[in-house]
Protein backbone atom coordinates (compact mmCIF):
# COMPACT_ATOMS: atom_id res chain seq x y z
CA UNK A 1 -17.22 39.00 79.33
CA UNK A 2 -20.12 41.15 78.61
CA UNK A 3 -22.45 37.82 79.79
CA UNK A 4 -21.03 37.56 83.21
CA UNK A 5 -21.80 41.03 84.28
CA UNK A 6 -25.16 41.17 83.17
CA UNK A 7 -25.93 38.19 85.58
CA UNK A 8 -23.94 39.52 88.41
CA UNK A 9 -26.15 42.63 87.85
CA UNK A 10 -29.19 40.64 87.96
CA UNK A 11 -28.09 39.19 91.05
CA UNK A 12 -27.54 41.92 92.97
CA UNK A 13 -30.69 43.69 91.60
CA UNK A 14 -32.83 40.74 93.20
CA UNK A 15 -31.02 41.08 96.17
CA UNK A 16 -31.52 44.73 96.67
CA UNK A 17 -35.03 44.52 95.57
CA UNK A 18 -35.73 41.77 98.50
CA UNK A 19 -34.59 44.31 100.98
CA UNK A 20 -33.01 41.70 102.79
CA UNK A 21 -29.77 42.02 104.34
CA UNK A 22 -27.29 39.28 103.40
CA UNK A 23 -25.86 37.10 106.03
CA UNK A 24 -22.49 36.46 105.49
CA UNK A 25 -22.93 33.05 104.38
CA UNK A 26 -25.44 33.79 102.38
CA UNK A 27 -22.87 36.01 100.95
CA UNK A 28 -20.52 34.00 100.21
CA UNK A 29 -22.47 31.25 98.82
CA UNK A 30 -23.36 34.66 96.19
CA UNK A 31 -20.00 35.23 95.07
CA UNK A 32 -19.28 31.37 94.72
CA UNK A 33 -22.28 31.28 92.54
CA UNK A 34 -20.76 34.14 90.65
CA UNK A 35 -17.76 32.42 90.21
CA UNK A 36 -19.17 29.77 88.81
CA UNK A 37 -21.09 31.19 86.52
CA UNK A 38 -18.10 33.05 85.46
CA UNK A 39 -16.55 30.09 84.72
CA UNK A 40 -19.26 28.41 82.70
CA UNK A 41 -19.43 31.70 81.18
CA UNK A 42 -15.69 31.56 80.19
CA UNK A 43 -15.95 27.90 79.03
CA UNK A 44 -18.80 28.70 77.15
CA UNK A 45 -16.91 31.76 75.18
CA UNK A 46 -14.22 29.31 74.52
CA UNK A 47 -16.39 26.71 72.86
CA UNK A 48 -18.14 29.51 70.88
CA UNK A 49 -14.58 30.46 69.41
CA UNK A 50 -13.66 26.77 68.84
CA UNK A 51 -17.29 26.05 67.12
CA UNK A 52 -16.91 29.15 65.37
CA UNK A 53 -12.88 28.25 64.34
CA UNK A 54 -14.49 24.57 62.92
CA UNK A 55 -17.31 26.75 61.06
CA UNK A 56 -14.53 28.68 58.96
CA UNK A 57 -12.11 25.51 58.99
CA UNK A 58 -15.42 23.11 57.42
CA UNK A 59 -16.11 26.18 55.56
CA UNK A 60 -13.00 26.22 54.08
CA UNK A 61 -12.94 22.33 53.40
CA UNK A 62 -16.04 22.44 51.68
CA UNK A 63 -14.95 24.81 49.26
CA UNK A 64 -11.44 22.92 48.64
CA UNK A 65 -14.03 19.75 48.30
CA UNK A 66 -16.37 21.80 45.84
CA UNK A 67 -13.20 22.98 43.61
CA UNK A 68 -12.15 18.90 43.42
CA UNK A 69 -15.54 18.27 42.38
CA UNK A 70 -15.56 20.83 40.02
CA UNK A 71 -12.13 19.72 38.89
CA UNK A 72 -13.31 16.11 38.81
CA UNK A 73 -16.45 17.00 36.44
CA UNK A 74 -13.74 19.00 33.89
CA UNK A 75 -12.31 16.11 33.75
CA UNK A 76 -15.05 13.80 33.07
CA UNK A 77 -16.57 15.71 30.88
CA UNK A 78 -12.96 16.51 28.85
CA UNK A 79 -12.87 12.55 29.02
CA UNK A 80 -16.23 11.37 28.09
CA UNK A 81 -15.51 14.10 25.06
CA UNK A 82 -12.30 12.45 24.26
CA UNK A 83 -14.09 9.03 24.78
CA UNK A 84 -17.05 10.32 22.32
CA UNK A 85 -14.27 11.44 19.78
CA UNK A 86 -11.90 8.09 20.23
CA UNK A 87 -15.14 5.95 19.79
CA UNK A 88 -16.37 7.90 16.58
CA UNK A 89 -12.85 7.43 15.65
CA UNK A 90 -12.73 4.07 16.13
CA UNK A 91 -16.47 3.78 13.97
CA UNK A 92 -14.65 5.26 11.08
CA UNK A 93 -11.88 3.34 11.46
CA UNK A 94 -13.91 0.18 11.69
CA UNK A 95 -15.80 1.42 8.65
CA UNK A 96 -12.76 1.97 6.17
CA UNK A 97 -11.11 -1.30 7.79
CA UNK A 98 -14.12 -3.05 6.15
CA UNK A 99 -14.00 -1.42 2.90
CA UNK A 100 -10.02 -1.77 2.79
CA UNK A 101 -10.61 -5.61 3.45
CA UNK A 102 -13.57 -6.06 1.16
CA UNK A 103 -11.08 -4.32 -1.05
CA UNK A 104 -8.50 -6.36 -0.88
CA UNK A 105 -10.57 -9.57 -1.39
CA UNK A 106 -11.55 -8.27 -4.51
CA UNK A 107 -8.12 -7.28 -5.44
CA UNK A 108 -6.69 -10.70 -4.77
CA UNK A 109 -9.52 -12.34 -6.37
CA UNK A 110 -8.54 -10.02 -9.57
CA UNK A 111 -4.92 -11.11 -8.97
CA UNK A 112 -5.36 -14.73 -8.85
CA UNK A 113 -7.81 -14.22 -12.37
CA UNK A 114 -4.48 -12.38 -13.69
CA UNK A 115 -1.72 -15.24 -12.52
CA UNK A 116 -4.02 -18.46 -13.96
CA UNK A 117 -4.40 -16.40 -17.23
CA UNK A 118 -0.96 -15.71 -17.42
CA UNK A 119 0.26 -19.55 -16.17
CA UNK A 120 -2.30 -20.60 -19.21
CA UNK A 121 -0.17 -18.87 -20.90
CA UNK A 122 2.87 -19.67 -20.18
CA UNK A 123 2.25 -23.55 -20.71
CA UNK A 124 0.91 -22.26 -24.22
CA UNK A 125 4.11 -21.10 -24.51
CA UNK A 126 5.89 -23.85 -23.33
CA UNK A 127 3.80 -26.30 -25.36
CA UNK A 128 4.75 -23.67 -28.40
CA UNK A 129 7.91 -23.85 -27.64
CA UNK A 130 8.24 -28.09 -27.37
CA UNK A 131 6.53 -28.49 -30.55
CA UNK A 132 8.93 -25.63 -32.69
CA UNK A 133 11.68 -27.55 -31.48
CA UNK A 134 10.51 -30.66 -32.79
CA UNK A 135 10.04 -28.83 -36.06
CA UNK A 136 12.60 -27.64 -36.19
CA UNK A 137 14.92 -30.16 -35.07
CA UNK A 138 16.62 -30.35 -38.02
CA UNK A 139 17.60 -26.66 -38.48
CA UNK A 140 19.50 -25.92 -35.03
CA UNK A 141 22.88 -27.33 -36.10
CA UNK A 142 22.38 -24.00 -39.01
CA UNK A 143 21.88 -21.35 -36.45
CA UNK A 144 17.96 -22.08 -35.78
CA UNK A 145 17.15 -21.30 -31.93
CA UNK A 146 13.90 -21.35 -30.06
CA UNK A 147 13.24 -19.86 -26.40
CA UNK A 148 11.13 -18.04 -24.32
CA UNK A 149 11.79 -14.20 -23.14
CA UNK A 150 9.03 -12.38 -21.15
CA UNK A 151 6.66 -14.64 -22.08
CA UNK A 152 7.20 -14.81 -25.97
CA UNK A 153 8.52 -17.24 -28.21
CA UNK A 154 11.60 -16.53 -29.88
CA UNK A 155 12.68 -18.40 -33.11
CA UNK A 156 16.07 -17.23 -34.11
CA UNK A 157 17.31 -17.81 -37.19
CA UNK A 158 20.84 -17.21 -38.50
CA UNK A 159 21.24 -15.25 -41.78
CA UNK A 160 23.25 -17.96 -43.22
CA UNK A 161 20.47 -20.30 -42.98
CA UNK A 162 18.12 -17.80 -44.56
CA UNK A 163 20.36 -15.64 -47.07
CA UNK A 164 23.32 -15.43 -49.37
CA UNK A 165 25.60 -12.52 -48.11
CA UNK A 166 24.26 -9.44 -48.46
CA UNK A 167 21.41 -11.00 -50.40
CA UNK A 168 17.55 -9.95 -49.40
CA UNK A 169 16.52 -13.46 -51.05
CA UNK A 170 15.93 -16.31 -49.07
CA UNK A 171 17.68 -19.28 -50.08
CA UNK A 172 16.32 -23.51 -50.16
CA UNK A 173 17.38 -24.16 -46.71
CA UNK A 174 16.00 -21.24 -45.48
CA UNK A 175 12.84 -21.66 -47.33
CA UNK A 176 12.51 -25.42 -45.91
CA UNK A 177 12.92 -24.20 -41.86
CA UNK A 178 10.35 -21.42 -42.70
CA UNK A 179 7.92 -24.12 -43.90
CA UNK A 180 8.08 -26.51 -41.21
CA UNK A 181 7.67 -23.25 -38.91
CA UNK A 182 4.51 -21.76 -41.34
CA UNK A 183 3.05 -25.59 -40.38
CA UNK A 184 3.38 -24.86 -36.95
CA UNK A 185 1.96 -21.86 -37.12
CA UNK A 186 -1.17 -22.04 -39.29
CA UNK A 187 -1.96 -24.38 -36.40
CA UNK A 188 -2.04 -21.71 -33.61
CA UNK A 189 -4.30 -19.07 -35.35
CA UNK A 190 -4.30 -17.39 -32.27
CA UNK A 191 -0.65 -16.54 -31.82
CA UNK A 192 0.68 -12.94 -33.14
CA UNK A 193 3.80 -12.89 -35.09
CA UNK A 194 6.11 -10.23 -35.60
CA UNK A 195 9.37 -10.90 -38.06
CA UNK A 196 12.56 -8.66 -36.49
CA UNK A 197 15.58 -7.85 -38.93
CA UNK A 198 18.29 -7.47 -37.10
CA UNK A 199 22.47 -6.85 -38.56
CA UNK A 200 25.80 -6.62 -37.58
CA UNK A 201 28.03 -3.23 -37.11
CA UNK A 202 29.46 -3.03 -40.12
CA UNK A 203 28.19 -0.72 -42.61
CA UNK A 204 26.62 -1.65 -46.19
CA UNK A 205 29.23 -1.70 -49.16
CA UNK A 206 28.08 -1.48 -52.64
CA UNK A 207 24.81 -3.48 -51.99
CA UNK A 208 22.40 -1.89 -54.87
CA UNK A 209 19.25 -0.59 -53.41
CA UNK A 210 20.00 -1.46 -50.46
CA UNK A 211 21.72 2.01 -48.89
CA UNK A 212 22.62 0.81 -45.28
CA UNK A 213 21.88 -1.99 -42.26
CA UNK A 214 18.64 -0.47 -41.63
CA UNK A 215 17.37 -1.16 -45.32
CA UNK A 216 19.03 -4.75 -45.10
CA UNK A 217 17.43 -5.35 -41.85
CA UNK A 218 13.86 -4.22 -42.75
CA UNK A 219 13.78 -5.68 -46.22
CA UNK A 220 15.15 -9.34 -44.95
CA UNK A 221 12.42 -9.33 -42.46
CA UNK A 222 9.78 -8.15 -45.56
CA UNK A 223 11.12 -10.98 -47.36
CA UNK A 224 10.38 -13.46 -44.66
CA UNK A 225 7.20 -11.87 -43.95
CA UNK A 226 6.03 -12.28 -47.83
CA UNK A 227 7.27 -15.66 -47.62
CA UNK A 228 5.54 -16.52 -44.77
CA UNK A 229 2.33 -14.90 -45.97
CA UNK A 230 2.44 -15.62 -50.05
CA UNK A 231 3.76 -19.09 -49.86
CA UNK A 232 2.96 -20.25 -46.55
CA UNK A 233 -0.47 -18.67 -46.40
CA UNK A 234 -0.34 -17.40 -42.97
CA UNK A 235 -2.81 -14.51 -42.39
CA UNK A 236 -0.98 -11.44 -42.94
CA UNK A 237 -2.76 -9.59 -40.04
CA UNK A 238 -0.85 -11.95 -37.87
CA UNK A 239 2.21 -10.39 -38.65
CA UNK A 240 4.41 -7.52 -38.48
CA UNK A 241 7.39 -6.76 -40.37
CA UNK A 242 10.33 -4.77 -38.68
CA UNK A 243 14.07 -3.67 -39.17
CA UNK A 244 16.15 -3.23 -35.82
CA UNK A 245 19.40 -2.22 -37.75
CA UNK A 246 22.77 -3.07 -35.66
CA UNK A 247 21.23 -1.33 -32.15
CA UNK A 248 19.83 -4.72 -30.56
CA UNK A 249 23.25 -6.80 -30.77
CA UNK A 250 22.56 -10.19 -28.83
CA UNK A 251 26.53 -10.01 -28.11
CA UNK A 252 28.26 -6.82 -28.15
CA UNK A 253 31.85 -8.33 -28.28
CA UNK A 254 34.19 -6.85 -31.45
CA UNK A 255 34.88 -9.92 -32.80
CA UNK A 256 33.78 -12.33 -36.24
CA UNK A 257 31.74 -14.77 -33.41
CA UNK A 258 29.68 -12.33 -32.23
CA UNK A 259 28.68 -9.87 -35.32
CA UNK A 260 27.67 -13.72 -36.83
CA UNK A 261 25.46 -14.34 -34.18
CA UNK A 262 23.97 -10.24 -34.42
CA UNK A 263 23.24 -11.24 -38.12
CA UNK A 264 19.53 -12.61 -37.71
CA UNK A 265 15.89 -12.89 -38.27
CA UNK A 266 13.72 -13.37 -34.96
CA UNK A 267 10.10 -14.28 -35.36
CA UNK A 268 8.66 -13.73 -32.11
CA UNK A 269 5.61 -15.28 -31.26
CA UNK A 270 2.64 -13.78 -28.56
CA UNK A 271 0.05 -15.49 -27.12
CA UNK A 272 -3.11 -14.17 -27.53
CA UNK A 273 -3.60 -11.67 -24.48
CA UNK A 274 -7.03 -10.19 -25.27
CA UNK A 275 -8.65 -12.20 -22.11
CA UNK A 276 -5.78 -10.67 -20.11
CA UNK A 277 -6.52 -6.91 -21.41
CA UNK A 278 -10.27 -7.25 -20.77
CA UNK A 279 -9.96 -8.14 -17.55
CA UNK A 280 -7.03 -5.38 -16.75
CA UNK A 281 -9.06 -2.58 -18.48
CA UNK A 282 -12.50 -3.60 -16.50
């Protein structure tokens, strides 16, 4: 408002300084003149509020556009940290995947050196086995067994075929099966041999020095061991002697059958496993 009266004042000051006296036309062409430069004047007030309204609205736009920006570079920079850690993750991750495959070759490689060892020996064992049976042959209607547990060869032998009763001296039959086995034997110098004594449940009665089934069953496998060894001429550090009492019963039925078959000597018979422990100890 303040514009329009300073140019209606200006006006009428050049009018009174002219000293001229207004027609009335001239008068009224004036005021129109006033008028309309009231109007611009209004129109022109108006646009200054609605530029200055746009200044604060842009104002205000720019700083909502400023906070996104500043939101958006958080978050780039929170992701390109999570991409930096995710991608050093990954680098270690890549790196033990490597190590755990190079690994596992290895370990595999190891594996398949432990299964041919062991299938050699198993057809060692199985050839053992073939050719104790053919031995043998002759013995396994008297209680004279071979087979193969974990591995090992198992003769069996039934005390009848090896002993009187309650006797710690082996008898001619027994003496001729442990022969043909010794021939075997001093044929595979490589194969360990351990001699088991092994008795029924029933104790001991009136049997001398011998006090109870653990003497019987050590000192029957002694006897075949110094058979074996003496006679034979097997090496004696191929062989160990032990006595296993009544406590590993191959049937645990009460009956005549069963303490018979519990009433034995088992030579078990290892293949030579040093190749296997050298390569499981490396």
């Amino acid at each position: 408002m303040k514009i329009k009266y300073y140019l209606f004042a200006a006006i009428l000051v050049t009018t009174l300084h002219s000293c001229v006296v207004l027609s009335t036309k001239k008068y009224k062409g004036l005021v129109a003149d006033r008028d309309s430069l009231q109007n611009r004047t209004v129109n022109l007030e108006a646009e200054i509020a609605s530029l200055q309204a746009d200044t604060a609205r842009l104002h205000h736009e720019i700083a909502d556009e400023k906070a996104k920006y500043q939101a958006l570079t958080d978050k780039y920079q929170s992701l390109n940290d999570d991409y930096n850690k995710l991608n050093s993750n990954f680098s270690a991750s890549s790196s033990k995947v490597s190590q755990l495959s190079s690994d596992l070759q290895a370990r595999e490689a190891r594996l398949k050196q432990v299964e041919d060892i062991l299938s050699k020996q198993n057809e060692a064992s199985n050839a053992l086995k073939d050719k104790l049976q053919q031995a043998l042959l002759g013995f396994q209607q008297s209680g004279l067994t071979v087979d193969i547990r974990n591995g090992k060869v198992y003769v069996s032998l039934a005390d009848k075929l090896l002993f009187p009763s309650g006797s710690i001296v082996i008898n001619d039959k027994g003496k001729q099966a442990l022969q043909q086995l010794a021939a075997v034997l001093n044929k595979q110098p490589e194969i360990t041999i351990a001699v088991e004594g092994h008795t029924d449940d029933k104790k001991v009665i009136n049997l001398g020095q011998i006090k109870d089934n653990w003497d019987l069953s050590v000192l029957r496998a002694t006897s075949v061991t110094r058979y074996l060894t003496e006679v034979e001429k097997i090496d004696p550090q191929r062989l160990t002697a032990t006595g296993k009492s009544q406590y590993q019963p191959v049937d645990p039925a009460d009956t005549e059958e069963a303490r018979a078959k519990n009433r034995r000597i088992e030579i078990v018979l290892s293949p030579k496993l040093d190749e296997l422990y050298n390569l499981i100890s490396k």
